[in-house]
C-alpha atoms as a PDB file:
ATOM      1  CA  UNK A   1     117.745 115.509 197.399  1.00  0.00           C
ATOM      2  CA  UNK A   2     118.011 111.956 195.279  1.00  0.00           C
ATOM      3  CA  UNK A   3     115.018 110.777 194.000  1.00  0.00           C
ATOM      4  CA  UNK A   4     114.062 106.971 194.501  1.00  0.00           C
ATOM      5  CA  UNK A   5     112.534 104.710 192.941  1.00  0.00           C
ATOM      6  CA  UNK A   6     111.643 100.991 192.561  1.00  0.00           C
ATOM      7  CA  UNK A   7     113.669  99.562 190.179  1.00  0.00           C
ATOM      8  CA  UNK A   8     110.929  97.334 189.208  1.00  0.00           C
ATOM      9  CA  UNK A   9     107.716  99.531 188.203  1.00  0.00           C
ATOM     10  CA  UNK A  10     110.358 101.884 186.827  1.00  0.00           C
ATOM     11  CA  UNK A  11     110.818  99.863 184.024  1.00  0.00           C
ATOM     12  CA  UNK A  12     107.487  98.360 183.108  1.00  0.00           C
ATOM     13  CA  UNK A  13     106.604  98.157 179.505  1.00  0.00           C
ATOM     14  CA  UNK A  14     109.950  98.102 178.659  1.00  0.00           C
ATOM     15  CA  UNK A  15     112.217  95.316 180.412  1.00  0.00           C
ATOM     16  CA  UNK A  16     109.812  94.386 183.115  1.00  0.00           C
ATOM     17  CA  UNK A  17     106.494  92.671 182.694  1.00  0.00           C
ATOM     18  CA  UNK A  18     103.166  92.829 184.643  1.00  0.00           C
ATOM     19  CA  UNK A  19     102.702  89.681 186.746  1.00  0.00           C
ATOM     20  CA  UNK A  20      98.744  90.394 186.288  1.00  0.00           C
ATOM     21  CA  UNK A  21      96.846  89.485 183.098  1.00  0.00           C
ATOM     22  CA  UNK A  22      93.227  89.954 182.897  1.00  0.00           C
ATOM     23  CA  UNK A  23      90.543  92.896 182.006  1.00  0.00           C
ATOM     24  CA  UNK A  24      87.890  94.170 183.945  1.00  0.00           C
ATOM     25  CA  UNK A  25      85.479  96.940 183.985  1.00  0.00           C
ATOM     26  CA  UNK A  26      86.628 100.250 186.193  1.00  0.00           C
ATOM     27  CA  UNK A  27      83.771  99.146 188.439  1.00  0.00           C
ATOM     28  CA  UNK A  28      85.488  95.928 189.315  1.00  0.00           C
ATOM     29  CA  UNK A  29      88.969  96.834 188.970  1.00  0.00           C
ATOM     30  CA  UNK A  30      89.367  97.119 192.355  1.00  0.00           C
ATOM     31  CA  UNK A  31      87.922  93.370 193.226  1.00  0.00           C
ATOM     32  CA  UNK A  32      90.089  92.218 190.925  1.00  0.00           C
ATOM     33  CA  UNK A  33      93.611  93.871 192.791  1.00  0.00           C
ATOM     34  CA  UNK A  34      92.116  92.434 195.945  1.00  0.00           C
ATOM     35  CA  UNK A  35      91.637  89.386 194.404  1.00  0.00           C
ATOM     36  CA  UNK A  36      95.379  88.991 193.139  1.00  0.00           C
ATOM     37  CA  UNK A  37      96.416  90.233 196.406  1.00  0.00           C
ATOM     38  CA  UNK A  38      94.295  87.241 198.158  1.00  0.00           C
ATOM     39  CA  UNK A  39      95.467  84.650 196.329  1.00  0.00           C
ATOM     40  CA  UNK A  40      99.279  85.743 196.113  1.00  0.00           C
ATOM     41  CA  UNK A  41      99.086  85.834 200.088  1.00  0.00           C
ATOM     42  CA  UNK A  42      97.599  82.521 200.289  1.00  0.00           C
ATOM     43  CA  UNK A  43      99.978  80.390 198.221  1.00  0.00           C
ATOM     44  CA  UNK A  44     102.941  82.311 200.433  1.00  0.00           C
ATOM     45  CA  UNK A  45     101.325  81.461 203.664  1.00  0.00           C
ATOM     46  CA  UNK A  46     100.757  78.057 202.073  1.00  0.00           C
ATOM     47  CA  UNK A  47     104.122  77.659 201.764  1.00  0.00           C
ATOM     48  CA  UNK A  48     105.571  79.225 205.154  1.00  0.00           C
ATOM     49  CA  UNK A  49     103.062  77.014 206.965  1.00  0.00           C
ATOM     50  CA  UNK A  50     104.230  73.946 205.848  1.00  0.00           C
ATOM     51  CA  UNK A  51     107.732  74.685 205.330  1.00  0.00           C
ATOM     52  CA  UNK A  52     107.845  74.820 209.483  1.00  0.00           C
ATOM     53  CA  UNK A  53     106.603  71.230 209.449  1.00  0.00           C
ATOM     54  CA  UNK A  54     109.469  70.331 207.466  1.00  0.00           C
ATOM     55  CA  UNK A  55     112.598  70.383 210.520  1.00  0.00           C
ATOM     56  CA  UNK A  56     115.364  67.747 208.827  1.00  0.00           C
ATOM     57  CA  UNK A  57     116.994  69.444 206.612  1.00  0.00           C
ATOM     58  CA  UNK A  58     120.442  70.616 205.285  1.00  0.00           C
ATOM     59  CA  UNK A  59     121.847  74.200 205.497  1.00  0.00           C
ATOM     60  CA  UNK A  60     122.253  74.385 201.730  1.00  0.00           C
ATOM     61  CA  UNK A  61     118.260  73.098 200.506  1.00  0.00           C
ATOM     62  CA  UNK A  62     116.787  74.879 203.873  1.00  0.00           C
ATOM     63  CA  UNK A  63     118.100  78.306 203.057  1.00  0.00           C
ATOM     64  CA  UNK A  64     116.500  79.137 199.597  1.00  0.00           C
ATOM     65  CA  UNK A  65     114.226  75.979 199.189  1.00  0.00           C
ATOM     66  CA  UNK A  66     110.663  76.863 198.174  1.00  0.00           C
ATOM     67  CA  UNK A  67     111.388  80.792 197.611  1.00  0.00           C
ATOM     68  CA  UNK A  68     108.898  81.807 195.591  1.00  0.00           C
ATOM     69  CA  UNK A  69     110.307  84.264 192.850  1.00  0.00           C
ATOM     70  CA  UNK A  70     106.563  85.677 191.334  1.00  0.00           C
ATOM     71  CA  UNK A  71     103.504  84.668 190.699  1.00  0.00           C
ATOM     72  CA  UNK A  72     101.520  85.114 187.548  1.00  0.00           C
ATOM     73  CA  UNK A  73      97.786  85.360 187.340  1.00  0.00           C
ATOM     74  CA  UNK A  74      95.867  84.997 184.023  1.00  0.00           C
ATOM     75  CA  UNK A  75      92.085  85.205 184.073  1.00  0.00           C
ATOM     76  CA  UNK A  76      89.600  84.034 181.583  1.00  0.00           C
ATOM     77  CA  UNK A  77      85.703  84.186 181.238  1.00  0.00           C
ATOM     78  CA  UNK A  78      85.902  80.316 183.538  1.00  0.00           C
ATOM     79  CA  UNK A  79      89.338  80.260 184.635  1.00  0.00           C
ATOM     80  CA  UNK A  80      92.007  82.155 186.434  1.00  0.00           C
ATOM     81  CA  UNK A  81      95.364  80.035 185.522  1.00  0.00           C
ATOM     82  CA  UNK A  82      97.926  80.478 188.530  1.00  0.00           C
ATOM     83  CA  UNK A  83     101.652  79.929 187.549  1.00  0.00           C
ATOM     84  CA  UNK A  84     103.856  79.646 190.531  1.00  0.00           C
ATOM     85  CA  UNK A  85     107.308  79.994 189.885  1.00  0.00           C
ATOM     86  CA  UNK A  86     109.754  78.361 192.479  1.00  0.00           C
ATOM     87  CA  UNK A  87     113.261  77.979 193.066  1.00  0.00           C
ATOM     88  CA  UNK A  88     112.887  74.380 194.375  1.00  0.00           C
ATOM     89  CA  UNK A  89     109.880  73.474 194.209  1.00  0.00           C
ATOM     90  CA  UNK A  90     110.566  70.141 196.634  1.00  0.00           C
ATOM     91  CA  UNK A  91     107.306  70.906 198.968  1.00  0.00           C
ATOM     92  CA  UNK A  92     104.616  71.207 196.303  1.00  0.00           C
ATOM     93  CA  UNK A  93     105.591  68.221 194.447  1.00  0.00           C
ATOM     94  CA  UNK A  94     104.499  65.843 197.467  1.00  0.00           C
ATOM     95  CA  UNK A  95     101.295  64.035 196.657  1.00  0.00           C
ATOM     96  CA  UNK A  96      98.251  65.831 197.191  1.00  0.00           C
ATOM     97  CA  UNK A  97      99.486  69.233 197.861  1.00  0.00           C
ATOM     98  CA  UNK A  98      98.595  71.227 194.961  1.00  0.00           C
ATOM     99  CA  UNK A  99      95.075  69.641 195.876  1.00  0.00           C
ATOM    100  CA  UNK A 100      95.228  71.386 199.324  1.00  0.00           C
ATOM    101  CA  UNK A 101      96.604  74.307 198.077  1.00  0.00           C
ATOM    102  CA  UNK A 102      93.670  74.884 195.419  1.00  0.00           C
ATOM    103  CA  UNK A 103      90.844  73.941 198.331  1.00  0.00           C
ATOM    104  CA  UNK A 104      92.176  77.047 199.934  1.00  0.00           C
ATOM    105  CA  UNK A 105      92.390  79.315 196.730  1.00  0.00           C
ATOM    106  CA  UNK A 106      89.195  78.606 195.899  1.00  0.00           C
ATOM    107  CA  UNK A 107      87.735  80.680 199.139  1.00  0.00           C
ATOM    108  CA  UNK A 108      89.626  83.477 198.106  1.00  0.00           C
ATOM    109  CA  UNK A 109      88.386  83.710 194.638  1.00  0.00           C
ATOM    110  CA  UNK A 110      84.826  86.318 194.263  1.00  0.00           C
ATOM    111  CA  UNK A 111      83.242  83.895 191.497  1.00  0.00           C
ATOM    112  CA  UNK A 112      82.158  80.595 192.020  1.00  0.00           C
ATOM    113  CA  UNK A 113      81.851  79.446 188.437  1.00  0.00           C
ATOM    114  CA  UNK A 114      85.691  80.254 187.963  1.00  0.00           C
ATOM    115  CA  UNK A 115      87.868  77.406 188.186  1.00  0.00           C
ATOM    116  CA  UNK A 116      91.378  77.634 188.914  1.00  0.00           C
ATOM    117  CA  UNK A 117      94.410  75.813 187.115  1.00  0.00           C
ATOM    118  CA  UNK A 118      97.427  76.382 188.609  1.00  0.00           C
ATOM    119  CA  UNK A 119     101.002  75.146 187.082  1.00  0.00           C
ATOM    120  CA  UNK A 120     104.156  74.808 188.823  1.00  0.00           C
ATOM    121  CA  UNK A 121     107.753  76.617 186.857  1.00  0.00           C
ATOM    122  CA  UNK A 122     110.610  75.932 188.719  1.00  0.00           C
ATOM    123  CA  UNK A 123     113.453  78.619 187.894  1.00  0.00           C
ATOM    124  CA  UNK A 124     115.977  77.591 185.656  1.00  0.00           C
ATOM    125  CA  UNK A 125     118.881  79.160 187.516  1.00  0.00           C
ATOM    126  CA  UNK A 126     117.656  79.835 191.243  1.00  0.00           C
ATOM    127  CA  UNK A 127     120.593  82.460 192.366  1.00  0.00           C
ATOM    128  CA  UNK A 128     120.360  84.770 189.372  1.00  0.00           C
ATOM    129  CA  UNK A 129     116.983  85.696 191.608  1.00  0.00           C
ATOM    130  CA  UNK A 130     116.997  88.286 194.222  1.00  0.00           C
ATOM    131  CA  UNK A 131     114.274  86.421 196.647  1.00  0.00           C
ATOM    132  CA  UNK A 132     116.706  83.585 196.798  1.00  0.00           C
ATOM    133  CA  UNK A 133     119.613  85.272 197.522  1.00  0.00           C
ATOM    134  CA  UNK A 134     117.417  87.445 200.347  1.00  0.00           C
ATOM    135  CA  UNK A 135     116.211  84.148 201.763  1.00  0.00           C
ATOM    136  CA  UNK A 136     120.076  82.404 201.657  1.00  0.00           C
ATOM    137  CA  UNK A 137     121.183  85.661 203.706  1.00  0.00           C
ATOM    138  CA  UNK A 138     118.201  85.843 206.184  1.00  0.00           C
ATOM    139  CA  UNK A 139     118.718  81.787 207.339  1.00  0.00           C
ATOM    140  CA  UNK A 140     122.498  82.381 207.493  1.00  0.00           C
ATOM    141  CA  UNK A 141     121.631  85.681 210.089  1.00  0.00           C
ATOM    142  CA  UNK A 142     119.624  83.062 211.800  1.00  0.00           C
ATOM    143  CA  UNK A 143     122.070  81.153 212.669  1.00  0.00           C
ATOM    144  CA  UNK A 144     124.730  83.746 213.853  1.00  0.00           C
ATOM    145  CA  UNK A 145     127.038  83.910 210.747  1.00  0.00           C
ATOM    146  CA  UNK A 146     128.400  87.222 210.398  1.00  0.00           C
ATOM    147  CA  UNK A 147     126.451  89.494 208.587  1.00  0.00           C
ATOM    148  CA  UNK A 148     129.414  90.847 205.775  1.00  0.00           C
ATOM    149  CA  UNK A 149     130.346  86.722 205.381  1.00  0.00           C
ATOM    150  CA  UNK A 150     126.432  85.754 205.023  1.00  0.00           C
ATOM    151  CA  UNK A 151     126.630  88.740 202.357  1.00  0.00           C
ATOM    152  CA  UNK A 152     130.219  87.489 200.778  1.00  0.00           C
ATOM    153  CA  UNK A 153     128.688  83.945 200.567  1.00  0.00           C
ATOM    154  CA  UNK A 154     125.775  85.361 198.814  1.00  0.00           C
ATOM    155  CA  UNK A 155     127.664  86.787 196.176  1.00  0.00           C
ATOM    156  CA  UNK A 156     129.648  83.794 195.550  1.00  0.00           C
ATOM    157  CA  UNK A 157     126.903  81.977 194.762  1.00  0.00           C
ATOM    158  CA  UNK A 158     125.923  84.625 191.881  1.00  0.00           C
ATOM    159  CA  UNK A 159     129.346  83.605 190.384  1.00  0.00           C
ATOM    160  CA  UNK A 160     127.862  80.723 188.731  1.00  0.00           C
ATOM    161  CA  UNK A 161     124.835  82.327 186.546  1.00  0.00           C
ATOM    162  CA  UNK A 162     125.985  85.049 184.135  1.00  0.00           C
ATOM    163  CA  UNK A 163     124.652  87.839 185.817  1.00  0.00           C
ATOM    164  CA  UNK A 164     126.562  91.357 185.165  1.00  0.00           C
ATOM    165  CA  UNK A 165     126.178  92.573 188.357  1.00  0.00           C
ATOM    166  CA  UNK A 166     125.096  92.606 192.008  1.00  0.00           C
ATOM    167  CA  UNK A 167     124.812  94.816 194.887  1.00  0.00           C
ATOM    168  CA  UNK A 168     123.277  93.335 198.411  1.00  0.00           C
ATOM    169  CA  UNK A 169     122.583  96.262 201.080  1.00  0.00           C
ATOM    170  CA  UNK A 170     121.485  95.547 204.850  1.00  0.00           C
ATOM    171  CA  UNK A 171     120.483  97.971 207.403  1.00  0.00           C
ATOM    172  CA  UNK A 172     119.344  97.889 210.816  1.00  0.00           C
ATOM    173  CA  UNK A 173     121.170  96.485 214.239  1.00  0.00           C
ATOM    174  CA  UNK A 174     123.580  94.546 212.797  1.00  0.00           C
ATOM    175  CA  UNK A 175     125.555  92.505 214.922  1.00  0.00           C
ATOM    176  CA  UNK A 176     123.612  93.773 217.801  1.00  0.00           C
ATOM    177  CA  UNK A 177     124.643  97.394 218.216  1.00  0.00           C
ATOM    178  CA  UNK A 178     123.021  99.379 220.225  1.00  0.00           C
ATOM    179  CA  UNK A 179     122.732 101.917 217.132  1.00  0.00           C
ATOM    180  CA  UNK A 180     121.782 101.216 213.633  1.00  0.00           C
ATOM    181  CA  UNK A 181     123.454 101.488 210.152  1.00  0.00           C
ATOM    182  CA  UNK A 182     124.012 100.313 206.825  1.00  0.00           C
ATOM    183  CA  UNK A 183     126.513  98.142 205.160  1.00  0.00           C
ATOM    184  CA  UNK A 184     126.847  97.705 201.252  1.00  0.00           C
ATOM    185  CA  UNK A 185     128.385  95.368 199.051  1.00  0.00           C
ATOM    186  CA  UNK A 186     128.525  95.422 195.307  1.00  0.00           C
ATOM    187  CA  UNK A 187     130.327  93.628 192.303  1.00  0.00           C
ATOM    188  CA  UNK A 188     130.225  94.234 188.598  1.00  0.00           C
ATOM    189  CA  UNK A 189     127.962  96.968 186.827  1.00  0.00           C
ATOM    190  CA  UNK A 190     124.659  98.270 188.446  1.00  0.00           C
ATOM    191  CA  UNK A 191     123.186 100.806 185.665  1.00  0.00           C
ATOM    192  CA  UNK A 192     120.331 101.737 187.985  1.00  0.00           C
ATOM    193  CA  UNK A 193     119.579 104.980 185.570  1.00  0.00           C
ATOM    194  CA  UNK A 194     119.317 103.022 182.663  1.00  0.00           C
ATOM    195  CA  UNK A 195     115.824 102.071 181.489  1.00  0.00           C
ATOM    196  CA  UNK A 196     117.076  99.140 179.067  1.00  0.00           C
ATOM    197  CA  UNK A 197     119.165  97.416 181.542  1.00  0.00           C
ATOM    198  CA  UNK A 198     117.143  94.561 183.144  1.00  0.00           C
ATOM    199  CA  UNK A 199     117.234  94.674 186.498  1.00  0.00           C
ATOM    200  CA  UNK A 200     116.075  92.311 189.789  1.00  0.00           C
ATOM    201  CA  UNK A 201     115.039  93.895 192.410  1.00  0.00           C
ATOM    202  CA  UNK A 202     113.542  92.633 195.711  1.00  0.00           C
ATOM    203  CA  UNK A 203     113.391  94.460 199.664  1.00  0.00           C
ATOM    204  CA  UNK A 204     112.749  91.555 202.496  1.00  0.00           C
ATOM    205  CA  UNK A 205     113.095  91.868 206.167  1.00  0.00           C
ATOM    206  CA  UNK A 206     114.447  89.476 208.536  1.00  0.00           C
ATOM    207  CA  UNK A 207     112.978  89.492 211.855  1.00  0.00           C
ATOM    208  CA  UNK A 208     116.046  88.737 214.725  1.00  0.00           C
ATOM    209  CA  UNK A 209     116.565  88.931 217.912  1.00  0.00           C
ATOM    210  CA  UNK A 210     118.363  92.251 218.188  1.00  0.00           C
ATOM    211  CA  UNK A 211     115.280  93.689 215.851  1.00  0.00           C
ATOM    212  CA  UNK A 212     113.985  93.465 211.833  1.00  0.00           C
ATOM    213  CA  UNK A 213     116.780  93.965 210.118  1.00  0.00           C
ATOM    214  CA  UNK A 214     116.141  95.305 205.949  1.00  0.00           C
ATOM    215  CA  UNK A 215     117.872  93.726 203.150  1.00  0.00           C
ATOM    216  CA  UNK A 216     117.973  95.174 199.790  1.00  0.00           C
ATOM    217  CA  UNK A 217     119.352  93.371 196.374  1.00  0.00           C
ATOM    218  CA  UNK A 218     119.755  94.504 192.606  1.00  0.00           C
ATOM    219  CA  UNK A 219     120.615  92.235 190.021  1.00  0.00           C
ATOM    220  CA  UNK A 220     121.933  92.961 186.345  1.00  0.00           C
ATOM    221  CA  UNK A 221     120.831  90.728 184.154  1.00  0.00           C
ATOM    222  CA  UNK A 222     121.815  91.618 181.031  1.00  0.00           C
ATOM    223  CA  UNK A 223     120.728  95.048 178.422  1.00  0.00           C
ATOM    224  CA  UNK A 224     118.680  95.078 176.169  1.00  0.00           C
END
C-alpha cells in the first residue's frame, strides 16, 4: 500500500515553518490551539462575508482576490500580533475595516488584558501560491468552463513566477457524470520524497451543482 502524507507537516523544521508562535504551559496548551483556531476562522469568515457584498467585479480580480495564503499568530505577555498574508488585499484596505475586523477578534480571544495588533502582507507573487491557484480554478468551475481548461489556465498563470514545478489534481463528478473520478495534470519536477525540496501544498473543495468536487495542488518552489 503507498503511504501518504501531507506535504506540509512532513517537512516542518526543515523547509516549512510553524504558522504559530507562542509558549504556554501543558495545562493551557489546549486553549491556546482553540484559540488560533478561533481567530484563523474568524478573519476567513470575515472575509467570505464581505466578499459576497462585493458583486461588480471582473473575472480576473474576482477569482483569486482576497485569498488568504496563512496566517501567523505571535503572542506576547499583552499582545497577540496577527499577520494576515493576502494575495490582494483590495477588501481590507477600505477605511475602517481592519477596525471591524479586530471588534470581532477580540470576542474570540480568552484574555481580556491582551490586545491584538494585526498587520496586513500582501504576497509578493500571488500565483506561486497554491490557495490562489485553488480559488482561480473553483470560480472558473463556477461558471461552467471546462474543468481540464480551468486546470490548463491555471498552470499558465504559474508560467510567470519561477516555480520548478506544479501538479493540480481534481476529483469528484466532473462534468456531471453520473460516476466519479480523477483527473491530473502536472508540469516540471515534483520531488514529493524529498525532504529539502520546498513544497506548497493546499486541498480545497468546491461546492457545485453536480456535488463538492476536491482539488489538490503541489508547488516546487525551489531546494534547498
Amino acid at each position: 500500500m503507498g503511504q501518504k502524507i501531507n506535504p506540509l507537516g512532513f517537512r516542518l523544521g526543515t523547509t516549512q515553518n510553524h504558522h504559530s508562535f507562542w509558549f504556554a504551559q501543558p495545562k493551557n496548551y489546549s486553549e491556546g490551539l482553540q484559540e488560533d483556531k478561533k481567530i484563523r476562522n474568524c478573519i476567513k469568515n470575515y472575509i467570505q462575508k464581505n466578499r459576497k457584498k462585493s458583486s461588480n467585479r471582473k473575472m480576473e480580480s474576482d477569482s483569486s482576490s482576497e485569498v488568504i495564503t496563512h496566517i501567523e499568530i505571535q503572542k506576547e505577555i499583552d499582545t497577540i500580533h496577527v499577520i494576515i498574508h493576502i494575495g490582494f488585499p483590495n477588501l481590507l484596505r477600505k477605511k475602517g475595516a481592519i477596525e471591524e475586523l479586530e471588534k470581532d477578534l477580540q470576542k474570540e480571544i480568552n484574555s481580556v488584558n491582551q490586545r491584538l495588533n494585526i498587520a496586513i502582507e500582501k504576497v509578493k507573487e500571488p500565483y506561486r501560491q497554491p490557495n490562489i491557484l485553488a480559488e482561480y480554478i473553483a470560480f472558473q468551475l463556477k461558471n461552467r468552463v471546462s474543468f481540464r481548461k480551468a486546470m490548463k489556465k491555471a498552470i499558465e498563470l504559474t508560467k510567470k513566477t519561477d516555480i520548478k514545478g506544479v501538479k493540480i489534481k481534481i476529483a469528484g463528478r466532473l462534468a456531471g457524470k453520473e460516476i466519479a473520478r480523477a483527473e491530473c495534470i502536472k508540469k516540471g519536477r515534483l520531488p514529493l520524497q524529498t525532504i529539502r525540496a520546498k513544497i506548497d501544498y493546499c486541498c480545497y473543495p468546491i461546492r457545485t451543482i453536480y456535488g463538492v468536487l476536491g482539488v489538490k495542488i503541489w508547488i516546487f518552489v525551489e531546494e534547498e
